[in-house]
N, C-alpha and C. Protein backbone atom coordinates (compact mmCIF):
# COMPACT_ATOMS: atom_id res chain seq x y z
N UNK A 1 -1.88 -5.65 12.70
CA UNK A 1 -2.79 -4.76 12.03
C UNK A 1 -3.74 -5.59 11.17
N UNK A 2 -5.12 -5.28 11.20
CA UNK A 2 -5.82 -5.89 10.51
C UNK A 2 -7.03 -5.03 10.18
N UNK A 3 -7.03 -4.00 9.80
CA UNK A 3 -8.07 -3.36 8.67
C UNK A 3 -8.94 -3.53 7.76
N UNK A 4 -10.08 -3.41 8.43
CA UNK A 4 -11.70 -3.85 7.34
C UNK A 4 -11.61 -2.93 6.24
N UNK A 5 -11.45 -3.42 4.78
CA UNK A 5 -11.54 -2.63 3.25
C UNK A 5 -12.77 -2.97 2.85
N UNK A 6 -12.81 -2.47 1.50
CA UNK A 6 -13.88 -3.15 0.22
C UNK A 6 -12.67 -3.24 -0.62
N UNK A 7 -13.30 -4.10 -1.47
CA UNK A 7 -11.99 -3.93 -2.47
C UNK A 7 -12.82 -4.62 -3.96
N UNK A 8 -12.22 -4.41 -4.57
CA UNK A 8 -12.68 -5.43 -6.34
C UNK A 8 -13.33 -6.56 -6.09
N UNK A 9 -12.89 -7.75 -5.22
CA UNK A 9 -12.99 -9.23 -4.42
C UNK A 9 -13.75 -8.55 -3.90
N UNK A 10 -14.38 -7.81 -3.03
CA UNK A 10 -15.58 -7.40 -2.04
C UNK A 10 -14.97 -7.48 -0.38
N UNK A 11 -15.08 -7.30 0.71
CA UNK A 11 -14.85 -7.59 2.28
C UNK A 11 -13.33 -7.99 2.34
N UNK A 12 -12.71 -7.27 2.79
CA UNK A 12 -11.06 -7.48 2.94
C UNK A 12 -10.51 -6.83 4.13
N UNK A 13 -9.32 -7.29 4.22
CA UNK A 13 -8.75 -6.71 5.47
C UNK A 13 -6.94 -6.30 4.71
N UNK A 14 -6.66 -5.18 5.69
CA UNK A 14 -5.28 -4.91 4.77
C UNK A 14 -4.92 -5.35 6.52
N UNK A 15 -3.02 -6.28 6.12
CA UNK A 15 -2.37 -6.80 6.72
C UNK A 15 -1.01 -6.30 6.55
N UNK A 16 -0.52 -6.00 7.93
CA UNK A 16 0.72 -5.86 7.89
C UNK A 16 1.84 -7.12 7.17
N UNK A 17 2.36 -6.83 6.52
CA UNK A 17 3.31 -7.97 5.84
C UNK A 17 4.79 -7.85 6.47
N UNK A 18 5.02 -7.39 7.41
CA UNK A 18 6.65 -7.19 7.48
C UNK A 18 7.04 -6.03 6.91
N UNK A 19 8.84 -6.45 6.46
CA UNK A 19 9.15 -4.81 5.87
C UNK A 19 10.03 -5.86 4.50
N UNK A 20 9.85 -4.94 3.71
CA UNK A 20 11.23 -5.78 2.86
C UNK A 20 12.85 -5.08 2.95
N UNK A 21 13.36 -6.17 2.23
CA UNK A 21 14.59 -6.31 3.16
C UNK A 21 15.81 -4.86 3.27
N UNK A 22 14.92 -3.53 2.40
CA UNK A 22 15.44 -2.40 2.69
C UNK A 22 14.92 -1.66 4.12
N UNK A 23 13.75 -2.32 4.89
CA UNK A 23 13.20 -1.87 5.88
C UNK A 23 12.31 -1.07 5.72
N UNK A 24 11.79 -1.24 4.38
CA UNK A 24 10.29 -0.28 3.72
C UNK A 24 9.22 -1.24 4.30
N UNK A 25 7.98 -1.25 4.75
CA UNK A 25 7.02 -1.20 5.64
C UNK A 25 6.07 -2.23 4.17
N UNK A 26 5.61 -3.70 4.47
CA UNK A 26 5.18 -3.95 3.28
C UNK A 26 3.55 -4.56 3.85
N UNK A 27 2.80 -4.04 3.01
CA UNK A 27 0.95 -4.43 3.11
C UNK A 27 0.39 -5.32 2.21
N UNK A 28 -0.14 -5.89 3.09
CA UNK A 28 -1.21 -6.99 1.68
C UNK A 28 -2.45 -6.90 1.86
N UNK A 29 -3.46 -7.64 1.34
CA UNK A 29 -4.73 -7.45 1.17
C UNK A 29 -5.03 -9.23 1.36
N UNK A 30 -6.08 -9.33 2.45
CA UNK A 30 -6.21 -11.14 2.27
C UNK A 30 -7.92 -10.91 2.30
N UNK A 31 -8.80 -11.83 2.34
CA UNK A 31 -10.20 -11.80 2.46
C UNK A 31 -10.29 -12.93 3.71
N UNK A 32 -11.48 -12.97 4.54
CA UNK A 32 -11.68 -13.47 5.59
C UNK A 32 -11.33 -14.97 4.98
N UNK A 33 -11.93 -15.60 3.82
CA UNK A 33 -11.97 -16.80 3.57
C UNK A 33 -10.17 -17.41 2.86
N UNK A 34 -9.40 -16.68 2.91
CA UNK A 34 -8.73 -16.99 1.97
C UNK A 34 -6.87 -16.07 2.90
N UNK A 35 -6.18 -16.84 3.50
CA UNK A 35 -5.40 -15.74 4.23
C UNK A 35 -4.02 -15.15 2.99
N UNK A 36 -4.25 -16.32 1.48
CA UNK A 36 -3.29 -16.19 0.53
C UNK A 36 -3.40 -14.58 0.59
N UNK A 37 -2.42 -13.54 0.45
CA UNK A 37 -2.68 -12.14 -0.02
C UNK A 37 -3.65 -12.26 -1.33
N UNK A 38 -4.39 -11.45 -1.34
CA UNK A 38 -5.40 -11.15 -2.54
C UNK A 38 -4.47 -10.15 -3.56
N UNK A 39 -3.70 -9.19 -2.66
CA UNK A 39 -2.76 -8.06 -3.58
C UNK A 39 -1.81 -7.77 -2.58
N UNK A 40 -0.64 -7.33 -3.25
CA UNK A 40 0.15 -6.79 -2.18
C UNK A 40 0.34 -5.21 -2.74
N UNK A 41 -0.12 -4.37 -1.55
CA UNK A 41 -0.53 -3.25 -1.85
C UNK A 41 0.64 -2.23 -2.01
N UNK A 42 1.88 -2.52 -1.49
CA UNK A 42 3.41 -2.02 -1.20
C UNK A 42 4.16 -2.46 -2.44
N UNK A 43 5.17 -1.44 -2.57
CA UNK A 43 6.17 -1.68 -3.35
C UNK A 43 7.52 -1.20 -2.57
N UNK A 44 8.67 -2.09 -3.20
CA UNK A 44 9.81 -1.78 -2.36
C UNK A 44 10.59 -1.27 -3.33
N UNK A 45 10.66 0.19 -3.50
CA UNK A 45 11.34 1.47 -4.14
C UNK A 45 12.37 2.17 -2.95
N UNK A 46 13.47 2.62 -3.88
CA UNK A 46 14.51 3.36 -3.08
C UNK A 46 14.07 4.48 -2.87
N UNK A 47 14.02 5.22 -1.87
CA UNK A 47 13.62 6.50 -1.50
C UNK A 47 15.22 7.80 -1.89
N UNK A 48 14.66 8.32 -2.46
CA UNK A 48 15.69 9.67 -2.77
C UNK A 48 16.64 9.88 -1.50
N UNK A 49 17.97 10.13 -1.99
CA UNK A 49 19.34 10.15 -0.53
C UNK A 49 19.01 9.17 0.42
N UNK A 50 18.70 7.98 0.51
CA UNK A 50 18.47 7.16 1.26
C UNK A 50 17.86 7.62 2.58
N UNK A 51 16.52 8.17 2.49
CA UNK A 51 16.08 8.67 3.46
C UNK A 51 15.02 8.28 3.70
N UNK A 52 14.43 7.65 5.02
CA UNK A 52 13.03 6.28 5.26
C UNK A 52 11.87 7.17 5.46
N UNK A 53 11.09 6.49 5.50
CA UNK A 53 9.42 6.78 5.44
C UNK A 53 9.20 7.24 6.85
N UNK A 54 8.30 7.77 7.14
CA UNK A 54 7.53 8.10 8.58
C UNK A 54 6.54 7.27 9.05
N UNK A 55 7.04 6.65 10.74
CA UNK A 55 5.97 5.95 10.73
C UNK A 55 4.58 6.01 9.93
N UNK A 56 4.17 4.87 9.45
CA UNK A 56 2.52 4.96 8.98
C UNK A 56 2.44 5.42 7.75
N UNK A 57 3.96 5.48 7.28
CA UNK A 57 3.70 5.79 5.53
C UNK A 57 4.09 4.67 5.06
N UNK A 58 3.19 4.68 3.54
CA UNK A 58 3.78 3.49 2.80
C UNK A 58 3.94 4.03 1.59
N UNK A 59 4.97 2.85 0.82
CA UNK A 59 4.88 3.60 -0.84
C UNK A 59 3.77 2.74 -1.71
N UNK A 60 3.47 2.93 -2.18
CA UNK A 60 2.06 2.27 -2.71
C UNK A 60 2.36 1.82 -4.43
N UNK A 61 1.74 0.58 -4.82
CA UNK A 61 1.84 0.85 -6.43
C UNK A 61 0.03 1.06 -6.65
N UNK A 62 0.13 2.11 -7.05
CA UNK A 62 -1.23 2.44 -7.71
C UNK A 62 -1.29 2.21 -9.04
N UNK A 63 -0.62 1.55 -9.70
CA UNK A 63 -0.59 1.38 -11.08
C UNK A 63 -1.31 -0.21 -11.66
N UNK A 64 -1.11 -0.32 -12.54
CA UNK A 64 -1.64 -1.80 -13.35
C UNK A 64 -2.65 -2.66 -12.46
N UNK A 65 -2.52 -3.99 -12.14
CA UNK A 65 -3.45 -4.43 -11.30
C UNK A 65 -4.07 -3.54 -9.63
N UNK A 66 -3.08 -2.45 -9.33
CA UNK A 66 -3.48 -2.14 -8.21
C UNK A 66 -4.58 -0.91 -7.96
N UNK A 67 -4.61 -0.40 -9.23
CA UNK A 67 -4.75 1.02 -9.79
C UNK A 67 -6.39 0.81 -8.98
N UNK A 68 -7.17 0.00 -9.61
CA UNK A 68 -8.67 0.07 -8.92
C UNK A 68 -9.05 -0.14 -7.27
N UNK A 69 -7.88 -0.73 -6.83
CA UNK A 69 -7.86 -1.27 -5.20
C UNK A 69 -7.52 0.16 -4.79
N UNK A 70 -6.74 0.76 -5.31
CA UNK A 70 -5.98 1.98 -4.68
C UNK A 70 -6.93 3.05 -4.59
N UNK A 71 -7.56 3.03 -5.68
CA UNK A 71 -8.45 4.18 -5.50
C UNK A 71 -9.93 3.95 -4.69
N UNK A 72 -10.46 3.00 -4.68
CA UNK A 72 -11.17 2.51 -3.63
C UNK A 72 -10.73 2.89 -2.18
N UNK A 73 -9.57 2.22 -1.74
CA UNK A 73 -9.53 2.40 -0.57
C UNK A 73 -8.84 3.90 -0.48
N UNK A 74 -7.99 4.75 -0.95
CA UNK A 74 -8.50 6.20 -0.70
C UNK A 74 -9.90 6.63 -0.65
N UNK A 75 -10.80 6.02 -1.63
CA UNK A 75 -12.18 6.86 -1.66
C UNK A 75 -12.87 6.17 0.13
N UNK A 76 -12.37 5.22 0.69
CA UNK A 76 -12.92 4.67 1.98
C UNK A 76 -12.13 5.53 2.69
N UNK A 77 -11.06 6.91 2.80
CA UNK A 77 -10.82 7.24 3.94
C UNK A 77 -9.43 6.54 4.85
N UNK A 78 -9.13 5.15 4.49
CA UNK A 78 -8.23 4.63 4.94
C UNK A 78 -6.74 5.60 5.08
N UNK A 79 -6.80 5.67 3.75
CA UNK A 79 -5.36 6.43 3.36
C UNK A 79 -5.40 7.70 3.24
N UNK A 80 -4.56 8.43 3.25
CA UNK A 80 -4.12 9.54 2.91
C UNK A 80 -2.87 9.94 1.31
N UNK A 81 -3.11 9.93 0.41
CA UNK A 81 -2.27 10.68 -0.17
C UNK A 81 -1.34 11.47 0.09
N UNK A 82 -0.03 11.26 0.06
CA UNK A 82 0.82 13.00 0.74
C UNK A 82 1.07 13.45 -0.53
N UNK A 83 0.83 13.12 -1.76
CA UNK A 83 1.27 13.83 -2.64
C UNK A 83 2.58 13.87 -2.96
N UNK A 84 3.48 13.04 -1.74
CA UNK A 84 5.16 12.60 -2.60
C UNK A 84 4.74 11.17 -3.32
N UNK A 85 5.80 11.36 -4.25
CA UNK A 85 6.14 10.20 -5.36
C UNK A 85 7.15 9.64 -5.06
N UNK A 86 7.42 8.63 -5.50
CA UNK A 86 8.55 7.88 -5.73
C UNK A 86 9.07 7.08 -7.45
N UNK A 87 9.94 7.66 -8.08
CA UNK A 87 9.89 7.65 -9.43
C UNK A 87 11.05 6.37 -9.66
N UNK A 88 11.15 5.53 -10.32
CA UNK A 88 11.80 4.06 -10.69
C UNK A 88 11.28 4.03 -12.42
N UNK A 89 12.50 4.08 -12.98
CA UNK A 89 12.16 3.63 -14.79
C UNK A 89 10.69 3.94 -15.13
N UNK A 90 9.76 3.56 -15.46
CA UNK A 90 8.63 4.09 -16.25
C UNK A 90 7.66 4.02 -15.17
N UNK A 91 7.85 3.78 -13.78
CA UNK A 91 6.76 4.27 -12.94
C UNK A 91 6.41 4.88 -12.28
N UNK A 92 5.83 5.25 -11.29
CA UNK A 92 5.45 6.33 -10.29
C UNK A 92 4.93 5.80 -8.87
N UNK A 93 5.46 5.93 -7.82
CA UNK A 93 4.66 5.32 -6.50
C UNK A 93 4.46 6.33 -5.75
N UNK A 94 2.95 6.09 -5.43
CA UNK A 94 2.68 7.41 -4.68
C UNK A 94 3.04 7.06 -3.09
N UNK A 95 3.20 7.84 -2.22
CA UNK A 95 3.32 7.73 -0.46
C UNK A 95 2.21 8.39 0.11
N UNK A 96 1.65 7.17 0.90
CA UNK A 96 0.71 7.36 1.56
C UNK A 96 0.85 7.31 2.65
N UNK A 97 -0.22 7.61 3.87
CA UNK A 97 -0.24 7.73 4.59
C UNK A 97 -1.72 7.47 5.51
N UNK A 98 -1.11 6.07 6.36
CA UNK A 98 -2.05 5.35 7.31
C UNK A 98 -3.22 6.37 8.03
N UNK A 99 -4.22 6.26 7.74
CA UNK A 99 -5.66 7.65 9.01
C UNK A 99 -5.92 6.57 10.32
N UNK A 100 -5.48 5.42 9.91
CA UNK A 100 -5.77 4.88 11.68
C UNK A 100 -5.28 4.37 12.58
């Protein structure tokens, strides 16, 4: 997977990263010049009764450094919001969902 963004950095591509080692689905962000991840757009949160994601969903951190990337690339259409959360000590991860 390799997906044309905008992002904060400008021209990006979101990359499949693997899964981490609960088998949650993990994304990064690299720029053409640079393959270091720019952000890693995934977080690896326990899902309520141990129950997995649907293909093409991810859990997302929209918070602190990610908060401006996140909302960008919803406002590009990429993602979908489903409007579930995922709640861990003082944060919130929203689940999204892949449009392509």
């Amino acid at each position: 997977m390799r997906i044309p963004c905008k992002t904060p950095c400008g021209e990006a591509f979101i990359v499949d990263a693997g899964t981490y080692e609960d088998g949650t689905p993990a994304l990064r962000i690299v720029t053409e010049d640079d393959p270091t991840p720019w952000c890693t757009l995934t977080v690896c949160m326990n899902l309520p009764n141990n129950s997995k994601l649907p293909p093409g969903h991810y859990i997302v951190k929209t918070w602190s450094e990610n908060a401006e990337t996140a909302n960008m690339l919803l406002e590009q259409g990429i993602f979908t919001d489903t409007g579930h959360r995922v709640v861990n000590g003082y944060v919130e991860a929203e689940i999204w969902m892949l449009n392509q």
